[in-house]
Protein backbone atom coordinates (compact mmCIF):
# COMPACT_ATOMS: atom_id res chain seq x y z
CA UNK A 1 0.00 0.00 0.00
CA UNK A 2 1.43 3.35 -1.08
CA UNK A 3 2.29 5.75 1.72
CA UNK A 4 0.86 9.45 1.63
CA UNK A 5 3.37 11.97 1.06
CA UNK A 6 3.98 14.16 4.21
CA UNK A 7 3.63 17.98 3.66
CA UNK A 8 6.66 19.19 3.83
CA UNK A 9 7.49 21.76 7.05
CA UNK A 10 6.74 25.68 6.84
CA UNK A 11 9.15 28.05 7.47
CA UNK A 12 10.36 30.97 6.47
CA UNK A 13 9.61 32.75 3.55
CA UNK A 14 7.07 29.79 2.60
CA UNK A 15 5.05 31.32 5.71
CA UNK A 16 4.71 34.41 3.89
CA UNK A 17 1.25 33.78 1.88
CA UNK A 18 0.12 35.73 -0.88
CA UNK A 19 -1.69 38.21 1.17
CA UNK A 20 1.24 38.48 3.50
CA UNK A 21 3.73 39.01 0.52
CA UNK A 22 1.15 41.63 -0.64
CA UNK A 23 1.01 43.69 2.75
CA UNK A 24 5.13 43.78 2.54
CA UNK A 25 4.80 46.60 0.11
CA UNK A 26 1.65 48.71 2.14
CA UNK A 27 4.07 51.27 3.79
CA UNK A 28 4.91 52.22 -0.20
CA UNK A 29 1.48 54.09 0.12
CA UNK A 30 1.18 55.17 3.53
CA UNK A 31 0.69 58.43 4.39
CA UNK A 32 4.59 58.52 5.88
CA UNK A 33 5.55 56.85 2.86
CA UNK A 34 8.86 58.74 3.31
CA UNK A 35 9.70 58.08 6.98
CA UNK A 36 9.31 54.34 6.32
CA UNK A 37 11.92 54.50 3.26
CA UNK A 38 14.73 56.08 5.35
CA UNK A 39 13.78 53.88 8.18
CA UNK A 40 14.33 50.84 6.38
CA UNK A 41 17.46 52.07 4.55
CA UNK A 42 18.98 52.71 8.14
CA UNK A 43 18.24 49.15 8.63
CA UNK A 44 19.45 48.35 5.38
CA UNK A 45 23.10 50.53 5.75
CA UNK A 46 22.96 48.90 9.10
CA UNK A 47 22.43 45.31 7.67
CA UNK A 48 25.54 45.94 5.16
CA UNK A 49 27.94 47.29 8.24
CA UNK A 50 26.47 43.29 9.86
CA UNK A 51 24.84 44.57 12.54
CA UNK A 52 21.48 43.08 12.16
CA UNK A 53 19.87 43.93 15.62
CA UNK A 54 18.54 47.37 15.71
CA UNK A 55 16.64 49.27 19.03
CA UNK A 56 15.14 52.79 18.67
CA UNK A 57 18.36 54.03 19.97
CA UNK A 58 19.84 52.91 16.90
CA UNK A 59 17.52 53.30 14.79
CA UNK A 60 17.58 56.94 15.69
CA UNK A 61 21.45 57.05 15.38
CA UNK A 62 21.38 55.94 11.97
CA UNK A 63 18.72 58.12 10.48
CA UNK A 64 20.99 60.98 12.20
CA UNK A 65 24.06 59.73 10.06
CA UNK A 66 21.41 59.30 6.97
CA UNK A 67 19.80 62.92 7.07
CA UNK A 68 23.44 64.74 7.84
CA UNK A 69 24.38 62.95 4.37
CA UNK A 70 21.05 63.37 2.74
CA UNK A 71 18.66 66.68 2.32
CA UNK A 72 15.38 64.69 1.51
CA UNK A 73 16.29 62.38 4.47
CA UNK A 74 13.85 63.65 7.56
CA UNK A 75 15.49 64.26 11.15
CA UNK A 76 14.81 61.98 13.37
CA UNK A 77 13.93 64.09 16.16
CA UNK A 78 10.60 64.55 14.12
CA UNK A 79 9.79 61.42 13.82
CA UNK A 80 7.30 59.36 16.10
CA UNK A 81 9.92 56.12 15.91
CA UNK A 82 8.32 53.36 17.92
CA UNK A 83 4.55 53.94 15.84
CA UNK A 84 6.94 53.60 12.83
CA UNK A 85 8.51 50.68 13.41
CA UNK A 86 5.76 49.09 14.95
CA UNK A 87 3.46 49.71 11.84
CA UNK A 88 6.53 48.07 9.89
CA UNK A 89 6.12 45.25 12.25
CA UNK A 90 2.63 45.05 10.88
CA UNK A 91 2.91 44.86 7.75
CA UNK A 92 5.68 41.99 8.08
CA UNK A 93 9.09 44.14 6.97
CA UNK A 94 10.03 43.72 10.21
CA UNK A 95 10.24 41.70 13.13
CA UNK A 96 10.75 42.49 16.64
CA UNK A 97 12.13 40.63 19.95
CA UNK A 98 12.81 41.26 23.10
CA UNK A 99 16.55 41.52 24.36
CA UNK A 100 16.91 42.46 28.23
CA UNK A 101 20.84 42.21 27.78
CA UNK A 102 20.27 46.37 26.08
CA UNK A 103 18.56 47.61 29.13
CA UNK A 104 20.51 50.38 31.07
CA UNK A 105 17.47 50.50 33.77
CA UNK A 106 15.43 48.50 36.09
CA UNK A 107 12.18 49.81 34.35
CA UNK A 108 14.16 49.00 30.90
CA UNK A 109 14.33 45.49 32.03
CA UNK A 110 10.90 45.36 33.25
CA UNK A 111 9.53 46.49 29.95
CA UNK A 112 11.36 44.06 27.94
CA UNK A 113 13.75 45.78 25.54
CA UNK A 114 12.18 45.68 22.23
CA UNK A 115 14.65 44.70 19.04
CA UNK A 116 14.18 45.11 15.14
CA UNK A 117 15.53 43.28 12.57
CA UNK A 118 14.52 42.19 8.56
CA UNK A 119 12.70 39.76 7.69
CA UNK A 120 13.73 37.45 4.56
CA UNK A 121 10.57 38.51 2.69
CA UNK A 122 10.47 42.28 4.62
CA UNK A 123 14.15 42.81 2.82
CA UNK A 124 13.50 41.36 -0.30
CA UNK A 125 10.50 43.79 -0.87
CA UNK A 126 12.55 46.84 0.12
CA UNK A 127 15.32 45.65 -2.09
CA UNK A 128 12.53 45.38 -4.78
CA UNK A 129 11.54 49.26 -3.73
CA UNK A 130 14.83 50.41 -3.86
CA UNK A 131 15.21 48.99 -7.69
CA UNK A 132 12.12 50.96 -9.05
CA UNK A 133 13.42 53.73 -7.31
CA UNK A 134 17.33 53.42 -8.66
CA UNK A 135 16.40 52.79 -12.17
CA UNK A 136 17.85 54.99 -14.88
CA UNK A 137 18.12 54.88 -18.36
CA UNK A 138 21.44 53.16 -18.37
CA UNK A 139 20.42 50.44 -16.76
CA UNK A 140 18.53 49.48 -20.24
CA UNK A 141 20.41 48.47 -22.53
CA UNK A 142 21.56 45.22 -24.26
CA UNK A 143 24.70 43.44 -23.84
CA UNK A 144 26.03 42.09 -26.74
CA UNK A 145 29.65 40.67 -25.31
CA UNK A 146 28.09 38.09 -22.85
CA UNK A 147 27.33 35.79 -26.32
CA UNK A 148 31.18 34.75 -26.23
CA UNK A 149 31.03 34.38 -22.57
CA UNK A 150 28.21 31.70 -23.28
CA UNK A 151 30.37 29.72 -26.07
CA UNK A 152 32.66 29.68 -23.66
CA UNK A 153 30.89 28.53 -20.60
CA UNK A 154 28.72 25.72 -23.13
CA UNK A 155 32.09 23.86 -24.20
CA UNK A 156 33.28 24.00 -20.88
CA UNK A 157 30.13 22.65 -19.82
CA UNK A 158 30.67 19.46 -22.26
CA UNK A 159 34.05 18.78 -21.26
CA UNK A 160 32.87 19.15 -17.72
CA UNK A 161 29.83 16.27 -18.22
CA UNK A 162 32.40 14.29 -20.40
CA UNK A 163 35.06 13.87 -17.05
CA UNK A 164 32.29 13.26 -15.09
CA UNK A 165 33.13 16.62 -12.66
CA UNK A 166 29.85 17.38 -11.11
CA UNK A 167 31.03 20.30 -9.40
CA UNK A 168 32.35 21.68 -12.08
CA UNK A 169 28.70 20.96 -14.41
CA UNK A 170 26.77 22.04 -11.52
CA UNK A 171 28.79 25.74 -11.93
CA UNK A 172 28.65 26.38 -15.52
CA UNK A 173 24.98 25.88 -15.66
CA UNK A 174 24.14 27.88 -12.93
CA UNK A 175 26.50 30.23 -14.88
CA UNK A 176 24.43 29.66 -17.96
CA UNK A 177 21.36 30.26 -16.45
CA UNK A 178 21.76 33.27 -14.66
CA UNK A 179 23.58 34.38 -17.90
CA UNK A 180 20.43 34.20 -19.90
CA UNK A 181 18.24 35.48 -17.21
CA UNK A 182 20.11 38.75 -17.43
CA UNK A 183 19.87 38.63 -21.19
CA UNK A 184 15.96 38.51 -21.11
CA UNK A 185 15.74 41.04 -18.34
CA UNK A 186 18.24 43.39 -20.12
CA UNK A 187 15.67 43.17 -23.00
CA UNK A 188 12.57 43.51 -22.14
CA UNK A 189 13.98 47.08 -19.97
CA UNK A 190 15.37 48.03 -23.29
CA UNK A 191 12.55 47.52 -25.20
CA UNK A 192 10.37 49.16 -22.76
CA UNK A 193 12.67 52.06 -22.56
CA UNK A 194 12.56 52.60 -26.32
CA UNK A 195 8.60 52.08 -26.10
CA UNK A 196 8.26 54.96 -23.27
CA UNK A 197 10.65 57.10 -25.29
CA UNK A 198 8.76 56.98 -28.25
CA UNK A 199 5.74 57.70 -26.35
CA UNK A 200 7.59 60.83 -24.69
CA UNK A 201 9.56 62.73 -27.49
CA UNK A 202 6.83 65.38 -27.88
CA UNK A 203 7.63 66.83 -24.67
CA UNK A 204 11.42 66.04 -24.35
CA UNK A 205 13.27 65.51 -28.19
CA UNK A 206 16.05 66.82 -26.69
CA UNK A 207 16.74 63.92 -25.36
CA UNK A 208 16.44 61.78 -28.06
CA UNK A 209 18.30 63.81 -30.32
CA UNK A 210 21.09 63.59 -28.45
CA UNK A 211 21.25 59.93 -27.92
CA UNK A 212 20.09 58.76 -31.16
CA UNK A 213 23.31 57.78 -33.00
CA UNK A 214 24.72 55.76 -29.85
CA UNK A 215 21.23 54.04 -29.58
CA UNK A 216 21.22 53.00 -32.81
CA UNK A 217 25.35 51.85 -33.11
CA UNK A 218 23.90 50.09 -29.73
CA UNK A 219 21.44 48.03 -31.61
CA UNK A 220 23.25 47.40 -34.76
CA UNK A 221 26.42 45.86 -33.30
CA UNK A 222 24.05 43.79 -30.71
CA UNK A 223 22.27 42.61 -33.97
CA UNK A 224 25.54 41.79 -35.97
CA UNK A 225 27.11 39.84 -33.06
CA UNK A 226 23.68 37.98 -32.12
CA UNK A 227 23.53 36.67 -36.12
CA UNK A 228 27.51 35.89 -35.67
CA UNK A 229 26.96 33.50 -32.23
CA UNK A 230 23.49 32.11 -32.80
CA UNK A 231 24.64 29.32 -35.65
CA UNK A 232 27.82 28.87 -32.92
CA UNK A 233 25.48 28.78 -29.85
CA UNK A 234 23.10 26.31 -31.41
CA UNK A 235 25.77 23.77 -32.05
CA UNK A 236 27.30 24.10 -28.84
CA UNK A 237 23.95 22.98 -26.95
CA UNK A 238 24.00 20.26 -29.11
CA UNK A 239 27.53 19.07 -28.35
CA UNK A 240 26.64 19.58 -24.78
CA UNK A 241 23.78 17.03 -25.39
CA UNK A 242 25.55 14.72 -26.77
CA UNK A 243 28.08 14.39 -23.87
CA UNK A 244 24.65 12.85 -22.20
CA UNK A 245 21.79 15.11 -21.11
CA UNK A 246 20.56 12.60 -18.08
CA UNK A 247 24.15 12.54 -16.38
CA UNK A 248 24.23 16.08 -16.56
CA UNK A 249 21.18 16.79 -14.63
CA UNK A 250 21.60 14.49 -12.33
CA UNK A 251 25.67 15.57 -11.62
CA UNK A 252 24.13 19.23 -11.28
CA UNK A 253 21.12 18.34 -9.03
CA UNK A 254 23.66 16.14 -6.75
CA UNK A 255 26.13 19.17 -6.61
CA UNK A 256 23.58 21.40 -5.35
CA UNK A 257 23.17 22.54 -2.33
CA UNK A 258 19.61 23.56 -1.56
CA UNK A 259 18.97 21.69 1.49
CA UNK A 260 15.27 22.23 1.60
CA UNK A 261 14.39 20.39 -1.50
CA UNK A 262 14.47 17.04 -2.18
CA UNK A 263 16.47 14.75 -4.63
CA UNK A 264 13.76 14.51 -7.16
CA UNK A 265 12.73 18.48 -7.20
CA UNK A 266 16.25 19.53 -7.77
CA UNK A 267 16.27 16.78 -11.35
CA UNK A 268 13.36 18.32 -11.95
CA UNK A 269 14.21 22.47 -11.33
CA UNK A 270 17.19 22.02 -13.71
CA UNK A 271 15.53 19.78 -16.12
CA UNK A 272 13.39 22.64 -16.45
CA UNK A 273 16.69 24.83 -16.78
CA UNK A 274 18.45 23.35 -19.19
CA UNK A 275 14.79 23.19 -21.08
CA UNK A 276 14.55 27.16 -20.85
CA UNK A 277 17.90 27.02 -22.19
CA UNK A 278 17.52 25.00 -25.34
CA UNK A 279 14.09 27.09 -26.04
CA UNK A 280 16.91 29.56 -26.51
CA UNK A 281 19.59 28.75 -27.90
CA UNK A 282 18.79 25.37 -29.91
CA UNK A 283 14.87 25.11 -30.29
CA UNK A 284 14.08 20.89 -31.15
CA UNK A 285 12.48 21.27 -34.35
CA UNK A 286 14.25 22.79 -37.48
CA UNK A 287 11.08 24.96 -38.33
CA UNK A 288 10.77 26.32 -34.64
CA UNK A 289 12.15 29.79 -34.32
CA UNK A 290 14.08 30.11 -30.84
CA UNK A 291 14.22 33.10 -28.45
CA UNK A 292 17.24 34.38 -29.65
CA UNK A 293 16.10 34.53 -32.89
CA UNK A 294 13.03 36.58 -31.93
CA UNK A 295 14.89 38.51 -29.85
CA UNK A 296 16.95 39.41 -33.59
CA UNK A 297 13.23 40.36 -34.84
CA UNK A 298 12.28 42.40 -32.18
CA UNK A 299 15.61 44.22 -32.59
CA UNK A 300 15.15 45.22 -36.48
CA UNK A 301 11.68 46.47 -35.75
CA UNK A 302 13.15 48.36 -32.84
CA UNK A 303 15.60 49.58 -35.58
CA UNK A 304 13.00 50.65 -37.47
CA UNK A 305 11.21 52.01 -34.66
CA UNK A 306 13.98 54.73 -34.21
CA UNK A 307 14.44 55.65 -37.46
CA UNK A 308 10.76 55.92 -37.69
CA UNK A 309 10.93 57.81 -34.49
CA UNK A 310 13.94 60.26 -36.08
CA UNK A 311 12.30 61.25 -38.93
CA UNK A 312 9.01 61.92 -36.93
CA UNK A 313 10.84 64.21 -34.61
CA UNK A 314 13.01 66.20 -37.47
CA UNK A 315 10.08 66.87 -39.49
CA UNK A 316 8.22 68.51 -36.31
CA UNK A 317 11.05 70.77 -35.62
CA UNK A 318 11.83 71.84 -39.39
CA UNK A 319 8.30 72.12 -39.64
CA UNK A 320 7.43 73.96 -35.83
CA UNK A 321 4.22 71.66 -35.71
CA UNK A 322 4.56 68.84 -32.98
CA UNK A 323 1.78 67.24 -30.99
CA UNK A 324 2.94 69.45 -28.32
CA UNK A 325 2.54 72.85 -30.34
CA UNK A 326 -0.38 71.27 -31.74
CA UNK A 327 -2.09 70.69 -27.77
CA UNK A 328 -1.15 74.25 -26.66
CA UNK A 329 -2.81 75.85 -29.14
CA UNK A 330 -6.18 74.04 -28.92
CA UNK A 331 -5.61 74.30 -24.85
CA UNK A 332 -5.12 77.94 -25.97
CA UNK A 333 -8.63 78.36 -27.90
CA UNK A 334 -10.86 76.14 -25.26
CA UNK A 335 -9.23 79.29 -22.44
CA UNK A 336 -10.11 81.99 -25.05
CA UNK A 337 -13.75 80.30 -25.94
CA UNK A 338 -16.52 82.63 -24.20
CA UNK A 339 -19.04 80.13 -23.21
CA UNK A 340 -19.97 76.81 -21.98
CA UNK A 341 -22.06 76.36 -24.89
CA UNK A 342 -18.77 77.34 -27.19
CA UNK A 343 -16.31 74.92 -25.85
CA UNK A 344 -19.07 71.75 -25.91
CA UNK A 345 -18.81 72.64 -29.71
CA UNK A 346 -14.86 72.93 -29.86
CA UNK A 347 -14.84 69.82 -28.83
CA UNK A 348 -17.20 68.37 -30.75
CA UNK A 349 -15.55 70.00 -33.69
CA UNK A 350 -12.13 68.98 -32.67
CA UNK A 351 -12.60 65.31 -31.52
CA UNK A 352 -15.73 64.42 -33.30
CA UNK A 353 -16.86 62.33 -30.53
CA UNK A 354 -20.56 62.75 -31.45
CA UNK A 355 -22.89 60.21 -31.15
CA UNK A 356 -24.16 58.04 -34.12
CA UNK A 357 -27.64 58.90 -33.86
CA UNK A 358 -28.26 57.19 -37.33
CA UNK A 359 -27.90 53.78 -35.65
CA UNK A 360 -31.22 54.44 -33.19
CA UNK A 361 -33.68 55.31 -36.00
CA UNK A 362 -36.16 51.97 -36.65
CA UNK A 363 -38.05 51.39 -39.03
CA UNK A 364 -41.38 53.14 -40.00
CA UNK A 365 -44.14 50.05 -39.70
CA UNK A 366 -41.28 48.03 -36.90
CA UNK A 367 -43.66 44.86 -36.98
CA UNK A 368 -43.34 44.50 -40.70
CA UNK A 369 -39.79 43.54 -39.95
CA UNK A 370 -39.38 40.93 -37.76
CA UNK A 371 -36.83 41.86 -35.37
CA UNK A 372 -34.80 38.26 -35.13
CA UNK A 373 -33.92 39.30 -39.18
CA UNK A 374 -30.40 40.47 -39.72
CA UNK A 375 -29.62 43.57 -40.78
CA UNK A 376 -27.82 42.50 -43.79
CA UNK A 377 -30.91 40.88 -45.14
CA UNK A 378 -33.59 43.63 -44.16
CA UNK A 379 -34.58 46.47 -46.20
CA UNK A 380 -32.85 49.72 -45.48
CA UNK A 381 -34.29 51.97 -43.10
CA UNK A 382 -34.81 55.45 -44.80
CA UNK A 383 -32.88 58.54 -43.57
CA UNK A 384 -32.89 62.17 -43.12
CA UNK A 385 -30.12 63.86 -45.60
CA UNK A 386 -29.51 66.31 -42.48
CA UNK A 387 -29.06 63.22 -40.06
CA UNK A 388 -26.75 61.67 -42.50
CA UNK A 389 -24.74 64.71 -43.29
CA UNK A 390 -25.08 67.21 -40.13
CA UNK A 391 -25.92 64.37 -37.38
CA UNK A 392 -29.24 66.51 -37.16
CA UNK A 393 -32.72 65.10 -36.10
CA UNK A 394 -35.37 66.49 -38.87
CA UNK A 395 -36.91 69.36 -37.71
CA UNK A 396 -41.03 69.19 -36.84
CA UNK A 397 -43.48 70.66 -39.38
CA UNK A 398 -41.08 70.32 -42.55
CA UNK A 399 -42.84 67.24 -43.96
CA UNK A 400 -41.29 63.64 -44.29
CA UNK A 401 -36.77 63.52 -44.15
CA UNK A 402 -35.89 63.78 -47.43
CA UNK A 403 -34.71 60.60 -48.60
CA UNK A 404 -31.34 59.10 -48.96
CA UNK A 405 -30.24 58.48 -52.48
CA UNK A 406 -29.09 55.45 -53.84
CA UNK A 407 -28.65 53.51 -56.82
CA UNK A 408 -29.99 49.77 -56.92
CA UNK A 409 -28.96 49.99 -60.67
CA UNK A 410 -25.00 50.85 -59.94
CA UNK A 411 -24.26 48.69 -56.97
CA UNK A 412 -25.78 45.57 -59.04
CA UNK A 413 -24.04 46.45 -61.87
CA UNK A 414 -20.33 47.61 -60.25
CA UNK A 415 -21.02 43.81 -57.97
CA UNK A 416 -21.75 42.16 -61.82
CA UNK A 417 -18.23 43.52 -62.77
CA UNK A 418 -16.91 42.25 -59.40
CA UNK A 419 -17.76 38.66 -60.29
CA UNK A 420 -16.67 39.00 -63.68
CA UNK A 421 -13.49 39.59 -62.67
CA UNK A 422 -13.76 36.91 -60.86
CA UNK A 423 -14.42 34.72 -63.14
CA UNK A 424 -11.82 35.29 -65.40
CA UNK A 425 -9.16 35.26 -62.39
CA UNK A 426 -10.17 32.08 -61.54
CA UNK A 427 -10.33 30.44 -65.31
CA UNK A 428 -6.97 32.02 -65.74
CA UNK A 429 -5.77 30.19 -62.63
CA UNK A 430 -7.05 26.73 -63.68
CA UNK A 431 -5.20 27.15 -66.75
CA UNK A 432 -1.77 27.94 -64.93
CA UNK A 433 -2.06 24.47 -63.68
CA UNK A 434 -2.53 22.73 -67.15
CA UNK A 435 0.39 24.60 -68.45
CA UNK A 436 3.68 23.81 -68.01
CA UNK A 437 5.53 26.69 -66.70
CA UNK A 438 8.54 28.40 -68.37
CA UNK A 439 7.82 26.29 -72.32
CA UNK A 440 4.59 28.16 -72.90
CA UNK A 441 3.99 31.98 -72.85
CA UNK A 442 1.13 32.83 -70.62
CA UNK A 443 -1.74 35.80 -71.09
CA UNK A 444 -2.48 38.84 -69.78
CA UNK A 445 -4.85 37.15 -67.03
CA UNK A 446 -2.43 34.11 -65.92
CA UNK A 447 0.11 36.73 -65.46
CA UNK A 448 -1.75 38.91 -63.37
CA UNK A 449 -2.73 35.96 -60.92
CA UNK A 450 0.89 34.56 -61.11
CA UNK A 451 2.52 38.15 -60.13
CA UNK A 452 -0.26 38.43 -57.58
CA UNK A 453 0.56 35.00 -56.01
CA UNK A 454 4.31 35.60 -55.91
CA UNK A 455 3.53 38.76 -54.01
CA UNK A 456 1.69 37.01 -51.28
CA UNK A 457 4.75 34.21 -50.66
CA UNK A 458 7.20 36.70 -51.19
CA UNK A 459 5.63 38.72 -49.09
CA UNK A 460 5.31 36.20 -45.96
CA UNK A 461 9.35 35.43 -45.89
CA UNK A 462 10.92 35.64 -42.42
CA UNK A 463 13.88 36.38 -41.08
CA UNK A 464 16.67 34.01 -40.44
CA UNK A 465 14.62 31.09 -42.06
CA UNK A 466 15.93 30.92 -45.64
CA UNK A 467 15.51 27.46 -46.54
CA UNK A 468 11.57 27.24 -45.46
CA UNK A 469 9.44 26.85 -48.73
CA UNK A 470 7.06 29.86 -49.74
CA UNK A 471 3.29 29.27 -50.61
CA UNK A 472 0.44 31.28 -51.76
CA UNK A 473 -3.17 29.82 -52.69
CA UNK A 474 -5.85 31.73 -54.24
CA UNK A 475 -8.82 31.22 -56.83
CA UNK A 476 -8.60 27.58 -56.78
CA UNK A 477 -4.42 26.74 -57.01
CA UNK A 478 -2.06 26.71 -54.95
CA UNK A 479 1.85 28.48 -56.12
CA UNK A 480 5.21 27.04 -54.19
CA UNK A 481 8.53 28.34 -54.19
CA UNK A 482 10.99 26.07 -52.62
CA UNK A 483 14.47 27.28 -52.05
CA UNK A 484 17.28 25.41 -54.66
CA UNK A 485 20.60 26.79 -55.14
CA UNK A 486 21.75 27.02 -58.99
CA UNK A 487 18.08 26.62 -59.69
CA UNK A 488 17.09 29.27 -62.61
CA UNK A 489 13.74 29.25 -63.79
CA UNK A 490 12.38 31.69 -66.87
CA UNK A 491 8.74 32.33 -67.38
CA UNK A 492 7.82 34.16 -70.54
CA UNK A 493 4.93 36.33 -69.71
CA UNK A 494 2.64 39.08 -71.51
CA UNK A 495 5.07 42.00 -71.49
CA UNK A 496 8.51 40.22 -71.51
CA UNK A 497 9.88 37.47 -69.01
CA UNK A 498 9.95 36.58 -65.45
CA UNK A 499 13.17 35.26 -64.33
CA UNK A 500 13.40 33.22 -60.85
CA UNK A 501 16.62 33.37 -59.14
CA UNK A 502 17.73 30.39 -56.34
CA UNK A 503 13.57 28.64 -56.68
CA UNK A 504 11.58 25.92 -57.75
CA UNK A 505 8.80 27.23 -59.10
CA UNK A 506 5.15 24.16 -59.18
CA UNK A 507 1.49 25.07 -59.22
CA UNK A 508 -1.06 22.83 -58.45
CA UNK A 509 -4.66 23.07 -57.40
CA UNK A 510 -5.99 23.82 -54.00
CA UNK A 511 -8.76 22.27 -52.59
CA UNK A 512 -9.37 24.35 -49.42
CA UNK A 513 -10.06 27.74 -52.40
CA UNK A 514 -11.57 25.55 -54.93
CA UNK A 515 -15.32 25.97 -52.90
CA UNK A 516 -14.75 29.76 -52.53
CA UNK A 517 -13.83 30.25 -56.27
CA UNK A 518 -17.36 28.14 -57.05
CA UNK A 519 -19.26 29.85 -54.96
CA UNK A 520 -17.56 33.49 -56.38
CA UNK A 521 -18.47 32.35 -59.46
CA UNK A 522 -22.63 30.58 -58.82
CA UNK A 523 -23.37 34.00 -57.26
């Protein structure tokens, strides 16, 4: 009979529960938000100096050291100290005990001297403070010379697993891993960073302008040396495979030295590692893009982006019309407007938020159309030429709204043309796939939906994938260019000749288009 598992014992930060870990961050918007920063970084400077047991006394010292060295740090003598640390003590940043070894007095000692001190959970979430509150702009940005620190630390990482040194496997991995967890962090900041700047040149181009050529030397030679190391990288993983994948994790999980977990979660927590890490580097399948080369993607658009973002920002100031200009100005005329009445219809004018009061009016006789009939198939409701054009009600006493003109005549005849074109699109088509391609000079029509059908593959290339076959289906066939070097195909066309470069070039009919193109052509 299998034995339950027993839960394993709570302590530390696992007592913290999500509510708990949520309350760690309340004194962020208390009303003394302030006091409670410099409190904690006294305990923090103290922590560093490792003197972990604070009293008031101390507490007061330090924060006199702290506001000597800092103008926005508040004197102490100001401050109501023991509510302060006792509200801390609330919300779980701190914890307090009782030392009678600090009392100087009998009624000291009688009291019970009371002692602070972080908790695990209080100090990470005032180390997680203090990093929204540090962050600059440098702090973004990409790094493109740890790529040869990760060749490096992936063969040593095979010859490692091929001795057998567990110690040794157990240190380049963690390596690894932390490596490319600083990678993706480094990224998404700089990404975000160029996504707030773009949102923020109107009021500050200044700043752009003058960083504009290093940011973009920044991304270009990250770009060039990610394309140089990822065709490196990816063989590397594999020769780290090879070297066998099961000894490594299990010579890392038996070098490690988290005593809390057990035998089987540590397997599993770098199984899931070195999992992340092939998702990056070396993704299974050959058609699978991997993280590093989206992260290539992401770094032309952001290329793009900027230059986008440049031209944007030069044109506003040759020009002297920015968004900025643009707001002041119409801030300008809603000041200068003399009514309420006036500046209801500035803004009406200005952001055409109107309503669409079209969409209310029903029909004339509503029970002659039943109302579970959809508006495509029921009869057009007639409308006022002054609700249409103005967004005006019809005023009472002038008679019946004008009526709406429209032409039953033109729409059937420009949808007749429609389906003629059709038609011919799609019998052109069929006869692309009866004729043999390059020996046989096609029409006016086959040439049209061959050039159109080459734009849509051509058109869905990606980066980095060269050797992936291009396809396009429309009106019934289906067009495939598959990648063949030395392969030169010439199609003679109406108007001279199409010449393929480096593909294959085969139609052939499509099935999943074939019912659209009938149904185009029944209607």
């Amino acid at each position: 009979m299998a034995q339950t598992p027993q839960p394993r014992p709570v302590f530390g930060l696992d007592v913290f529960g999500l509510d708990d870990r949520m309350r760690l961050f309340g004194y962020v918007t208390a009303d003394n938000r302030l006091a409670y920063l410099w409190v904690l970084r006294a305990f923090d400077a103290a922590r560093a100096n490792y003197h972990v047991l604070m009293d008031t006394s101390d507490v007061a010292a330090a924060l006199a050291g702290l506001h000597e060295a800092h103008d926005d740090c508040p004197d102490p003598g100001d401050l109501e100290l023991p509510r302060l640390l006792d509200a801390l003590v609330e919300w779980g940043v701190l914890d307090r005990g009782q030392d009678g070894t600090r009392a100087t007095t009998l009624a000291e000692y009688r009291n019970r001297h009371s002692v602070y001190q972080f908790t695990e959970a209080g100090f990470r979430a005032h180390r997680a403070v203090e990093s929204v509150l540090s962050a600059t702009m440098d702090d973004a940005t990409l790094s493109r010379l740890v790529f040869a620190d990760l060749l490096a630390d992936l063969a040593a990482l095979a010859s490692a697993n091929a001795a057998g040194d567990a110690e040794e496997v157990y240190r380049k991995l963690n390596r690894l891993d932390r490596a490319l967890a600083d990678i993706a962090e480094r990224a998404a900041r700089f990404y975000h960073m160029l996504g707030d700047l773009s949102r923020t040149n109107d009021s500050s181009p200044e700043t752009f302008l003058a960083h504009k050529d290093a940011l973009l030397a920044h991304l270009r030679d990250f770009h060039d040396e990610l394309q140089r190391y990822t065709p490196r990288l990816r063989e590397a993983v594999h020769a780290v495979e090879d070297t066998g994948l099961e000894r490594m994790i299990e010579a890392a999980a038996a070098a490690d030295e988290r005593i809390f977990r057990t035998s089987a979660e540590r397997v599993a927590d770098w199984q899931r590692r070195w999992d992340g890490l092939r998702s990056w580097l070396a993704p299974p399948g050959s058609d699978q893009l991997s993280e590093a080369d989206r992260l290539a993607d992401a770094t032309i658009s952001a290329i793009g982006d900027v230059l986008a973002l440049l031209r944007r920002v030069t044109e506003s100031r040759r020009g002297g019309v920015s968004r900025e200009s643009q707001l002041r100005h119409l801030a300008a005329w809603f000041t200068a407007v003399g009514s309420q009445d006036a500046a209801h219809a500035l803004f009406d004018a200005t952001f055409g938020l109107g309503g669409p009061r079209h969409v209310s009016v029903a029909h004339s006789d509503p029970e002659a159309i039943p109302t579970r009939q959809s508006w495509w198939d029921a009869p057009a409701v007639e409308l006022s030429r002054t609700l249409v054009e103005a967004g005006r009600a019809p005023g009472q006493g002038n008679g019946r709204p004008a009526r709406v003109e429209r032409s039953p005549e033109s729409r059937a005849r420009l949808r007749q043309d429609q389906l003629a074109r059709e038609r011919r699109s799609a019998a052109a088509a069929a006869g692309l796939v009866d004729l043999a391609l390059g020996e046989q000079p096609l029409d006016e029509a086959q040439t049209a939906v061959l050039l159109r059908l080459l734009d849509i593959a051509l058109a869905a290339r990606v980066s980095g994938r060269a050797g992936v076959p291009l396809a396009a289906a429309a009106y019934g066939i289906r067009l495939t260019l598959t990648p063949a070097a030395g392969r030169f195909v010439a199609v003679p066309a109406a108007g001279g000749t199409l010449y393929l470069d480096g593909f294959a070039l085969s139609v052939e009919t499509a099935g999943h288009t074939v019912a659209r193109e009938r149904e185009l052509v029944g209607v």
